[in-house]
PDB file of N, CA and C in Angstrom:
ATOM      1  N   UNK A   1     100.311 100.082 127.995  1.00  0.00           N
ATOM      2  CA  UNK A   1     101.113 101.204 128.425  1.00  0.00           C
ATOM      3  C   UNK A   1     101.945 100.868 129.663  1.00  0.00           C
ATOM      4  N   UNK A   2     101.765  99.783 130.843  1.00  0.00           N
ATOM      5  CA  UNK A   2     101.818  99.628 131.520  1.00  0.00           C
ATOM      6  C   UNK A   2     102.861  98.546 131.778  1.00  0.00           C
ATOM      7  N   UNK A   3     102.869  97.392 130.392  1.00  0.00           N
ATOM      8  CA  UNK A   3     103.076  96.248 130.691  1.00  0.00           C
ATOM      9  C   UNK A   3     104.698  96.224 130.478  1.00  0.00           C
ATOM     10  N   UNK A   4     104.996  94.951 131.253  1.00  0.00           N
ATOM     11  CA  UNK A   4     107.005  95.373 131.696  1.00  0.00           C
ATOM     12  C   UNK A   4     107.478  95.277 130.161  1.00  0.00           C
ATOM     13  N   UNK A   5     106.762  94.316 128.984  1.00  0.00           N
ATOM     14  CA  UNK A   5     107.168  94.302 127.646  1.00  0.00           C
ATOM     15  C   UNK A   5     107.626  95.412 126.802  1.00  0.00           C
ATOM     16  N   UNK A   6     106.861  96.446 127.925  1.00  0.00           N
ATOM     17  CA  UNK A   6     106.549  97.840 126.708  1.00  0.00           C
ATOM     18  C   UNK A   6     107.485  98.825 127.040  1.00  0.00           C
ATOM     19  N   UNK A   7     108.633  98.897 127.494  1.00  0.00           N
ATOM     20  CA  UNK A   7     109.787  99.981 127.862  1.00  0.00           C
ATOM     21  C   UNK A   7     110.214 100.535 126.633  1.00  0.00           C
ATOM     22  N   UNK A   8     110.137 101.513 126.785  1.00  0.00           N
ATOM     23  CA  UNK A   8     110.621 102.586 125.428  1.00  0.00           C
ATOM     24  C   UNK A   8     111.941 102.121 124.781  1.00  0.00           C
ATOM     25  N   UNK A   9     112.811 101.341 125.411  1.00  0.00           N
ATOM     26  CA  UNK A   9     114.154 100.877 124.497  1.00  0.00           C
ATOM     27  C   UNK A   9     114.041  99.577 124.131  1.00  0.00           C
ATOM     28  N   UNK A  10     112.842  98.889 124.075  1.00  0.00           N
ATOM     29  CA  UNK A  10     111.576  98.323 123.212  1.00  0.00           C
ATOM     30  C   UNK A  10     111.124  98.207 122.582  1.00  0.00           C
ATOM     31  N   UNK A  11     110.760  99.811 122.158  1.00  0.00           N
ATOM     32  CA  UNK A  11     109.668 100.057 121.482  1.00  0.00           C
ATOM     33  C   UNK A  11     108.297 100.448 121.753  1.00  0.00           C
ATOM     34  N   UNK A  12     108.224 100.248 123.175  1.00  0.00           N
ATOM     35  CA  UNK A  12     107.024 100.279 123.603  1.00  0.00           C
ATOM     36  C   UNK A  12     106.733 102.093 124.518  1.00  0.00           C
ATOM     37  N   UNK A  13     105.488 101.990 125.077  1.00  0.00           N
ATOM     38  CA  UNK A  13     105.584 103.253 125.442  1.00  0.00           C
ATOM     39  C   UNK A  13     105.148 103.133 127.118  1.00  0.00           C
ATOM     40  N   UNK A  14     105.727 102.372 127.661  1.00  0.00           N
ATOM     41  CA  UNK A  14     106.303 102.508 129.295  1.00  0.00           C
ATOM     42  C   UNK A  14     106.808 103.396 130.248  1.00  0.00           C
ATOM     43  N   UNK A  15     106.299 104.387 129.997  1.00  0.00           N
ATOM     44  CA  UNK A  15     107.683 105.529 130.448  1.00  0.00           C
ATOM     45  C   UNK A  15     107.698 105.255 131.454  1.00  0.00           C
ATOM     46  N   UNK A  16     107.276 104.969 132.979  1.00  0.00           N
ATOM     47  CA  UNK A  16     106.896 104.147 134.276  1.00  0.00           C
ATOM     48  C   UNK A  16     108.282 103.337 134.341  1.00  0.00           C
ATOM     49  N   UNK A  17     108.350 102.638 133.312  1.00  0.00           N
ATOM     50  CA  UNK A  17     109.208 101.374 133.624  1.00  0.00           C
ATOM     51  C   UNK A  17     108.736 100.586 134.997  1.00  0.00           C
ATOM     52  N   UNK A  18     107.636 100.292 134.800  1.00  0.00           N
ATOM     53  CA  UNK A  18     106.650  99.807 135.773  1.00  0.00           C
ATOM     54  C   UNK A  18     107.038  97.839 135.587  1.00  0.00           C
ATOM     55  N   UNK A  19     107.666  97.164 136.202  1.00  0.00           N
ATOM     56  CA  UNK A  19     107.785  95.563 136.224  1.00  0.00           C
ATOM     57  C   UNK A  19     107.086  95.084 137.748  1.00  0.00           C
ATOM     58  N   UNK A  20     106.115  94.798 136.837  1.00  0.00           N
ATOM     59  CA  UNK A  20     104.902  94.315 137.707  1.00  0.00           C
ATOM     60  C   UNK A  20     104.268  93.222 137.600  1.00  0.00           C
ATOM     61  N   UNK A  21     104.424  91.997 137.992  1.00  0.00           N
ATOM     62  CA  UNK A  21     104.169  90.564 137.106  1.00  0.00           C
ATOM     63  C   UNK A  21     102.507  90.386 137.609  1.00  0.00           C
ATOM     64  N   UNK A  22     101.869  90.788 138.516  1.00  0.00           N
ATOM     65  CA  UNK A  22     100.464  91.128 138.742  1.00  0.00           C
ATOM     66  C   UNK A  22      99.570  91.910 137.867  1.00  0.00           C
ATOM     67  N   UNK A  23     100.296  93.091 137.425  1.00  0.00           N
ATOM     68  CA  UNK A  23      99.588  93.895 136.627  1.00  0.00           C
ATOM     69  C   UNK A  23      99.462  93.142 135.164  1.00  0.00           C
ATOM     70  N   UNK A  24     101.080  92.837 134.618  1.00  0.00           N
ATOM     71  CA  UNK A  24     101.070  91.897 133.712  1.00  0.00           C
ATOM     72  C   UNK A  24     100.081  90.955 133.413  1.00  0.00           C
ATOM     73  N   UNK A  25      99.867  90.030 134.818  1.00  0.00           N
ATOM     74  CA  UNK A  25      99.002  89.133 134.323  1.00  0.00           C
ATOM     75  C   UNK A  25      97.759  89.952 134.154  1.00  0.00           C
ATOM     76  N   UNK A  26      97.454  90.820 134.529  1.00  0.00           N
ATOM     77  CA  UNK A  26      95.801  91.776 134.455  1.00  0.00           C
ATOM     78  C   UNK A  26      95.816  91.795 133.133  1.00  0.00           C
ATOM     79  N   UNK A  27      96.921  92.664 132.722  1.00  0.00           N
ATOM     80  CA  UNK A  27      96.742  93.255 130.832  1.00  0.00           C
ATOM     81  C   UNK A  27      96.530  92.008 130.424  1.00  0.00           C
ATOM     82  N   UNK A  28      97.261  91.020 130.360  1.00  0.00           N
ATOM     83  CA  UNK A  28      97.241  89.755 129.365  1.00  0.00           C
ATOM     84  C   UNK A  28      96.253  89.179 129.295  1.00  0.00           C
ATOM     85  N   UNK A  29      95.861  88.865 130.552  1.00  0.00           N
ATOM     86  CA  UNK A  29      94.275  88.712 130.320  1.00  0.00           C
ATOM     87  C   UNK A  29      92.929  89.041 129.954  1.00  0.00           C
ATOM     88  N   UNK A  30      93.183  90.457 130.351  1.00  0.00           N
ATOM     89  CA  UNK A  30      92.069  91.692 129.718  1.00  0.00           C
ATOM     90  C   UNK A  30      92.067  91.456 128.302  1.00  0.00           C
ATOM     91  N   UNK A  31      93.258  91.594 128.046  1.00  0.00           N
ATOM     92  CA  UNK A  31      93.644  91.646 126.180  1.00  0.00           C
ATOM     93  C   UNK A  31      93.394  90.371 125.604  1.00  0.00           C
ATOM     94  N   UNK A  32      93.508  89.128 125.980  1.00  0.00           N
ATOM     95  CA  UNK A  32      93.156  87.570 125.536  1.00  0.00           C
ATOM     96  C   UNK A  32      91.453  87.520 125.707  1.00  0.00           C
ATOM     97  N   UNK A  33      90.545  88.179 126.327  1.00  0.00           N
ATOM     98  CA  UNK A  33      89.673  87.921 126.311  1.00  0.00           C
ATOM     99  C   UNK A  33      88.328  88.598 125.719  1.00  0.00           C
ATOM    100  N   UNK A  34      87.329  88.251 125.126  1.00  0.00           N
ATOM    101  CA  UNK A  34      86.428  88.785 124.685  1.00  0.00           C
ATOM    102  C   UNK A  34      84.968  88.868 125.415  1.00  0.00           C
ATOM    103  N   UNK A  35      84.896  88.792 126.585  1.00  0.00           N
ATOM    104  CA  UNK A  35      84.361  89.080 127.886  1.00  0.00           C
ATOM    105  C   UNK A  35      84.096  90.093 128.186  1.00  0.00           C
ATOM    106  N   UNK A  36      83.311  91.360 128.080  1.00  0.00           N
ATOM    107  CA  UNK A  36      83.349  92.797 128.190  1.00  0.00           C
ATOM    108  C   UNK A  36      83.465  92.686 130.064  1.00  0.00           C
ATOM    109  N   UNK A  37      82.774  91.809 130.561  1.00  0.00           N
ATOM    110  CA  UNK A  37      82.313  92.193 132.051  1.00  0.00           C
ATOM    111  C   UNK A  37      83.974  91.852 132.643  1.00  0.00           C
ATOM    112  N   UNK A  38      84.568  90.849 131.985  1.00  0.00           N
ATOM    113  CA  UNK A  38      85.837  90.026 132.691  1.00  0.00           C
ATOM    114  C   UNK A  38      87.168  90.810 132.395  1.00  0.00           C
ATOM    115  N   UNK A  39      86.769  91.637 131.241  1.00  0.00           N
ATOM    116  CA  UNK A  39      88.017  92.574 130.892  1.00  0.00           C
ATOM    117  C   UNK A  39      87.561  94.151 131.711  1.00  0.00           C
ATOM    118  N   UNK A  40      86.902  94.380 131.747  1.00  0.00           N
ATOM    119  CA  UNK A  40      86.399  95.302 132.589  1.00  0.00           C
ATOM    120  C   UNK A  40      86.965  95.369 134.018  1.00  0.00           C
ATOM    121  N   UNK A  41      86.320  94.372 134.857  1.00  0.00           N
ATOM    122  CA  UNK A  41      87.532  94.150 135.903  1.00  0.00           C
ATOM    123  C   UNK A  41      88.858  93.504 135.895  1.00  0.00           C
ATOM    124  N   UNK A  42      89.113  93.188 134.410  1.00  0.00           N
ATOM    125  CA  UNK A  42      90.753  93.205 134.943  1.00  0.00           C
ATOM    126  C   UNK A  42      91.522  94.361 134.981  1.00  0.00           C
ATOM    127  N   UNK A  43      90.792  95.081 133.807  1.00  0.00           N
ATOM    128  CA  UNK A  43      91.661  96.519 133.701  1.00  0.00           C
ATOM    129  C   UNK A  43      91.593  97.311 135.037  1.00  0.00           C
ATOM    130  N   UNK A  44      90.217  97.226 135.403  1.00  0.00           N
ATOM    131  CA  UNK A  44      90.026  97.986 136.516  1.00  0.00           C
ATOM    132  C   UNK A  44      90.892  97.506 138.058  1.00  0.00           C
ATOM    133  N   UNK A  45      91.429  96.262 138.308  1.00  0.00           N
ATOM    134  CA  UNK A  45      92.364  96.169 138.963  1.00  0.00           C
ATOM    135  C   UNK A  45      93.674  96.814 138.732  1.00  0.00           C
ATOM    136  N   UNK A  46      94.335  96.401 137.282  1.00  0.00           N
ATOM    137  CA  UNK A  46      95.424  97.121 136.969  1.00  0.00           C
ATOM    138  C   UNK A  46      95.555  98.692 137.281  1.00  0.00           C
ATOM    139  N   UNK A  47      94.165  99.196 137.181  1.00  0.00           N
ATOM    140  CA  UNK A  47      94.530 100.613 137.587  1.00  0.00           C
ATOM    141  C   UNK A  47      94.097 100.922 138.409  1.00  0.00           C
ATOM    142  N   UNK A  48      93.205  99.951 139.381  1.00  0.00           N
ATOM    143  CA  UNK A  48      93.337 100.489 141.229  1.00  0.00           C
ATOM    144  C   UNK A  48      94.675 100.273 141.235  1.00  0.00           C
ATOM    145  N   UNK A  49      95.606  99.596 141.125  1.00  0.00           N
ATOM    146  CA  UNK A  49      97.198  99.214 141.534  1.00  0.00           C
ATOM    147  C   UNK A  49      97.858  99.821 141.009  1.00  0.00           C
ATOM    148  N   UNK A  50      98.270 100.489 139.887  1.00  0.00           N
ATOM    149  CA  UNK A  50      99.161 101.407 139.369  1.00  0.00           C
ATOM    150  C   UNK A  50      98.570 102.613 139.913  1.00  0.00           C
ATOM    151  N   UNK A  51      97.477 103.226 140.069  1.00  0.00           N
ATOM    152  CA  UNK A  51      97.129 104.327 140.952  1.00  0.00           C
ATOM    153  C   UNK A  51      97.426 104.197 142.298  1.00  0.00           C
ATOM    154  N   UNK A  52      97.479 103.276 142.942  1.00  0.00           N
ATOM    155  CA  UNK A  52      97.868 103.080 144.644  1.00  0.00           C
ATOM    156  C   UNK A  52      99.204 102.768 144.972  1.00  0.00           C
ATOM    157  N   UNK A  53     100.035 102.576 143.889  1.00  0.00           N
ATOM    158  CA  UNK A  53     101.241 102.340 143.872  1.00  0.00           C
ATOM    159  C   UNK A  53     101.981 103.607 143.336  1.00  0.00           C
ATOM    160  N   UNK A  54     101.297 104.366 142.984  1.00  0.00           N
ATOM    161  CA  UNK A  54     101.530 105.960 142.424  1.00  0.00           C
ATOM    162  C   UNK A  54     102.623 106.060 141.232  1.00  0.00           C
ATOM    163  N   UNK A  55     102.220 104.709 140.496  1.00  0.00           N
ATOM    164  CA  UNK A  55     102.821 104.735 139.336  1.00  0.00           C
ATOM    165  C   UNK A  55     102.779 106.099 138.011  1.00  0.00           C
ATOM    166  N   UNK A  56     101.463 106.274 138.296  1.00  0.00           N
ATOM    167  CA  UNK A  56     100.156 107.198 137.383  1.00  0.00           C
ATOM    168  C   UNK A  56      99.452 108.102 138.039  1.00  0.00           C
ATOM    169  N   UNK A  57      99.335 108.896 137.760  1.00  0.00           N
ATOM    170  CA  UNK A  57      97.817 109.590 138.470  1.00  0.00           C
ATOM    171  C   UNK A  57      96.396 109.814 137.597  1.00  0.00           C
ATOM    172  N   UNK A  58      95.866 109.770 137.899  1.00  0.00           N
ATOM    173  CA  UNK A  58      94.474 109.734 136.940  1.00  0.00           C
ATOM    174  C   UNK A  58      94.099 111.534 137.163  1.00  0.00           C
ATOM    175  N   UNK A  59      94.377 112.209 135.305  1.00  0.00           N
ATOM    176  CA  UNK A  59      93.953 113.224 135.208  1.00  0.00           C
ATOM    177  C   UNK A  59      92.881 113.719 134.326  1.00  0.00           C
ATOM    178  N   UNK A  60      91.983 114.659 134.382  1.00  0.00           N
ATOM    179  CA  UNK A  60      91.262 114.992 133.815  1.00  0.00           C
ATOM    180  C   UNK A  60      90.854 115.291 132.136  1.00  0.00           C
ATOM    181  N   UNK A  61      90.305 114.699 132.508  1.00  0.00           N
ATOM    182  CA  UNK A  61      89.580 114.503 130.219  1.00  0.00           C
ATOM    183  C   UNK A  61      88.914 116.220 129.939  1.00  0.00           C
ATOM    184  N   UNK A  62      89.407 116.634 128.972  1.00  0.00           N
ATOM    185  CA  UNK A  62      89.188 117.765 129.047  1.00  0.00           C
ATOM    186  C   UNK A  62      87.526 117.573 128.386  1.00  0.00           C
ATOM    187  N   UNK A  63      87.149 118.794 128.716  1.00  0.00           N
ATOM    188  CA  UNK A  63      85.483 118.571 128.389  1.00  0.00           C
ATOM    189  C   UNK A  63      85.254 118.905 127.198  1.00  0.00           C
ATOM    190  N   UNK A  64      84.560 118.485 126.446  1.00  0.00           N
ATOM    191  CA  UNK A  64      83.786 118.106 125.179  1.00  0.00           C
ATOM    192  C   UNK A  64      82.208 118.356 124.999  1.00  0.00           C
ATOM    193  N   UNK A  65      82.200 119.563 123.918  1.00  0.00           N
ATOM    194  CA  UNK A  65      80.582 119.586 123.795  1.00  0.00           C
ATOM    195  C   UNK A  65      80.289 119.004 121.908  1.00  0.00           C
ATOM    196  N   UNK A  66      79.162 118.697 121.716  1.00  0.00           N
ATOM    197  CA  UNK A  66      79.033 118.007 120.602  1.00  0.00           C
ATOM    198  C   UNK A  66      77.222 118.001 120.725  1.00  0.00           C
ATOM    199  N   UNK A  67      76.939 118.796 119.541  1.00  0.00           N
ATOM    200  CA  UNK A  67      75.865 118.885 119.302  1.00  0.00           C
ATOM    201  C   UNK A  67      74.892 117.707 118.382  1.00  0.00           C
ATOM    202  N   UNK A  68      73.779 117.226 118.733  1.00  0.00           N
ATOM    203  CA  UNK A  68      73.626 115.159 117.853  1.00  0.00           C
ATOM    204  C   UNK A  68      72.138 115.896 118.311  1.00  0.00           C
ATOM    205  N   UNK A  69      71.159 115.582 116.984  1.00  0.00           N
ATOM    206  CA  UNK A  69      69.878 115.378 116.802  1.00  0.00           C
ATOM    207  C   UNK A  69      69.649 114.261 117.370  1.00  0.00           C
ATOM    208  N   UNK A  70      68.295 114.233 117.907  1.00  0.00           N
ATOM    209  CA  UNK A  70      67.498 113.289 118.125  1.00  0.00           C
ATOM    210  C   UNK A  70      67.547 112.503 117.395  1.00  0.00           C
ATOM    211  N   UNK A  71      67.645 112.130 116.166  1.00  0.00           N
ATOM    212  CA  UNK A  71      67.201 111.321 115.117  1.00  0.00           C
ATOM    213  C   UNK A  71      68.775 110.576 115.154  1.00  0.00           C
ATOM    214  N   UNK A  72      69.604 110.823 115.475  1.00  0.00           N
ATOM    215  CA  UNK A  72      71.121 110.035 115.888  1.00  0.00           C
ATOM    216  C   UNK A  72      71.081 108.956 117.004  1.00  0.00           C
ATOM    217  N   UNK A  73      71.803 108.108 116.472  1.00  0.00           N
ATOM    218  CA  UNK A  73      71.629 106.988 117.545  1.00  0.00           C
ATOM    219  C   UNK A  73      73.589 106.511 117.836  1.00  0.00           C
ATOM    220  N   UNK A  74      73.566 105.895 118.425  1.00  0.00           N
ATOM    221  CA  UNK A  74      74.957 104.756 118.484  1.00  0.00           C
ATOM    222  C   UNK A  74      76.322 105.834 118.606  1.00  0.00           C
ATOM    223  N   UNK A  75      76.018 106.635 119.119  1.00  0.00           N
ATOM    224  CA  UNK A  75      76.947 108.070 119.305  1.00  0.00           C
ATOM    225  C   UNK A  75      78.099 107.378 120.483  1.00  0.00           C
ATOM    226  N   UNK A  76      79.220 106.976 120.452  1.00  0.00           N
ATOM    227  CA  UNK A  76      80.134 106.649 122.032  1.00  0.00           C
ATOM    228  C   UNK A  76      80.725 107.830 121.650  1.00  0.00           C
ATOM    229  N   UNK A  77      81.990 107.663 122.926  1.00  0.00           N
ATOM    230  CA  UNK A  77      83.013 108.427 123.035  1.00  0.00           C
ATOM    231  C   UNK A  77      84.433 107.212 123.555  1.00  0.00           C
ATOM    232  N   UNK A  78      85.239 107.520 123.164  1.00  0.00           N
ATOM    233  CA  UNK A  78      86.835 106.960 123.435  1.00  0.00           C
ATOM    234  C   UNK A  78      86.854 107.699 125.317  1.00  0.00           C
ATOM    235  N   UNK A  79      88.202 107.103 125.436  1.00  0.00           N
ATOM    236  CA  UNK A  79      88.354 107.474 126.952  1.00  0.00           C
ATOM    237  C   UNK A  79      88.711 109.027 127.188  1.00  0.00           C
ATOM    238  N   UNK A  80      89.231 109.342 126.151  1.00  0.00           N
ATOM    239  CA  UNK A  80      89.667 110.769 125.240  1.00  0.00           C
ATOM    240  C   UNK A  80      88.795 112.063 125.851  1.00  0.00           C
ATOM    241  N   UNK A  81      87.506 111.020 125.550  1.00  0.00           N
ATOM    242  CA  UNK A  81      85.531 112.043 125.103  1.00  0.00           C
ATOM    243  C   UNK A  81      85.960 112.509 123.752  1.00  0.00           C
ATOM    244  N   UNK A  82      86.354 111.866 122.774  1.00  0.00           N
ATOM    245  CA  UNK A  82      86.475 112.607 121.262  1.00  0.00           C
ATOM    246  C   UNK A  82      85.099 111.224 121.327  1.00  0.00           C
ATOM    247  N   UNK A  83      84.201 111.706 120.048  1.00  0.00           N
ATOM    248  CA  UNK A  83      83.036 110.780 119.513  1.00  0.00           C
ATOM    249  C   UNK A  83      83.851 110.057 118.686  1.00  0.00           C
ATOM    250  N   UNK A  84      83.293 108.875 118.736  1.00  0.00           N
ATOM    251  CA  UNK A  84      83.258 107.509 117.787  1.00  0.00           C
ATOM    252  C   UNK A  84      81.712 107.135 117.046  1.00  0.00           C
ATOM    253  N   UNK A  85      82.737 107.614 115.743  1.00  0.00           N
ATOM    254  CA  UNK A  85      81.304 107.393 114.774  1.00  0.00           C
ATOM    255  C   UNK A  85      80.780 106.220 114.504  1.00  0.00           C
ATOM    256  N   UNK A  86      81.830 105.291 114.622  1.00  0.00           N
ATOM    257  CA  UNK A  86      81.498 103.921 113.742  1.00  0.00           C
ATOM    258  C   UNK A  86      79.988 103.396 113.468  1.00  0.00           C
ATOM    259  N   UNK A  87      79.486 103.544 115.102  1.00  0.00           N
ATOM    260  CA  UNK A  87      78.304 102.612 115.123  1.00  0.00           C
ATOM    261  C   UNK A  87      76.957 103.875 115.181  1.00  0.00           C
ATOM    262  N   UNK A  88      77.814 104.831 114.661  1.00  0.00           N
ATOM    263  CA  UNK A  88      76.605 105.649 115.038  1.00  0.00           C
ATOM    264  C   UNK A  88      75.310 105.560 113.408  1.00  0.00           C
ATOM    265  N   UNK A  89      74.272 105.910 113.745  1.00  0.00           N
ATOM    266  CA  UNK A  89      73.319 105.832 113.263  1.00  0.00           C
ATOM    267  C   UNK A  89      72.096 106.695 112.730  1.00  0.00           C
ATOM    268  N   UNK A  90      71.589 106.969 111.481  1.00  0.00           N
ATOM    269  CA  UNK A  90      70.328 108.094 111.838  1.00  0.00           C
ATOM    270  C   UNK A  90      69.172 107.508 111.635  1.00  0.00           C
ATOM    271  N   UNK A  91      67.931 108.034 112.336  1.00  0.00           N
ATOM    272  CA  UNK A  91      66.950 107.572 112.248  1.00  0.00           C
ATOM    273  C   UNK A  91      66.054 107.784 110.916  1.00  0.00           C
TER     274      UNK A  91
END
């Protein structure tokens, strides 16, 4: 969303028009790697810096209730809070 590639007369969805060759390298790397702990903090730099640079503001996920038996397992949620079934499970 972030990255200078992605400007809406692009194709991409940049609305920021954010050219940031730091952040850049964050996404590219986050995204090249299969490292949960190493993509974790890259993203998480990219968005201490687009938040401190007041590119973005970080707003609220609206709240979500969802009722799951005990007997359910592997229940996530997206960044959304909508559930992701994929891995979910019953006992």
């Amino acid at each position: 969303m972030f990255d200078s590639k992605n400007f809406f007369d692009a194709g991409g969805d940049n609305a920021s028009r954010l050219r940031d060759p730091e952040v850049d390298g964050w996404l590219a790397a986050a995204a090249a790697t299969t490292d949960q702990a190493r993509r974790k903090d890259l993203y998480g730099k990219a968005q201490r810096k687009i938040i401190a640079d007041g590119v973005a503001l970080p707003t609220a996920v609206p709240r979500r209730e969802l009722a799951v038996r005990t007997e359910i397992g592997g229940l996530t949620f997206d960044a959304n809070g909508w559930p992701l079934f994929y891995d979910a499970w019953r006992a």
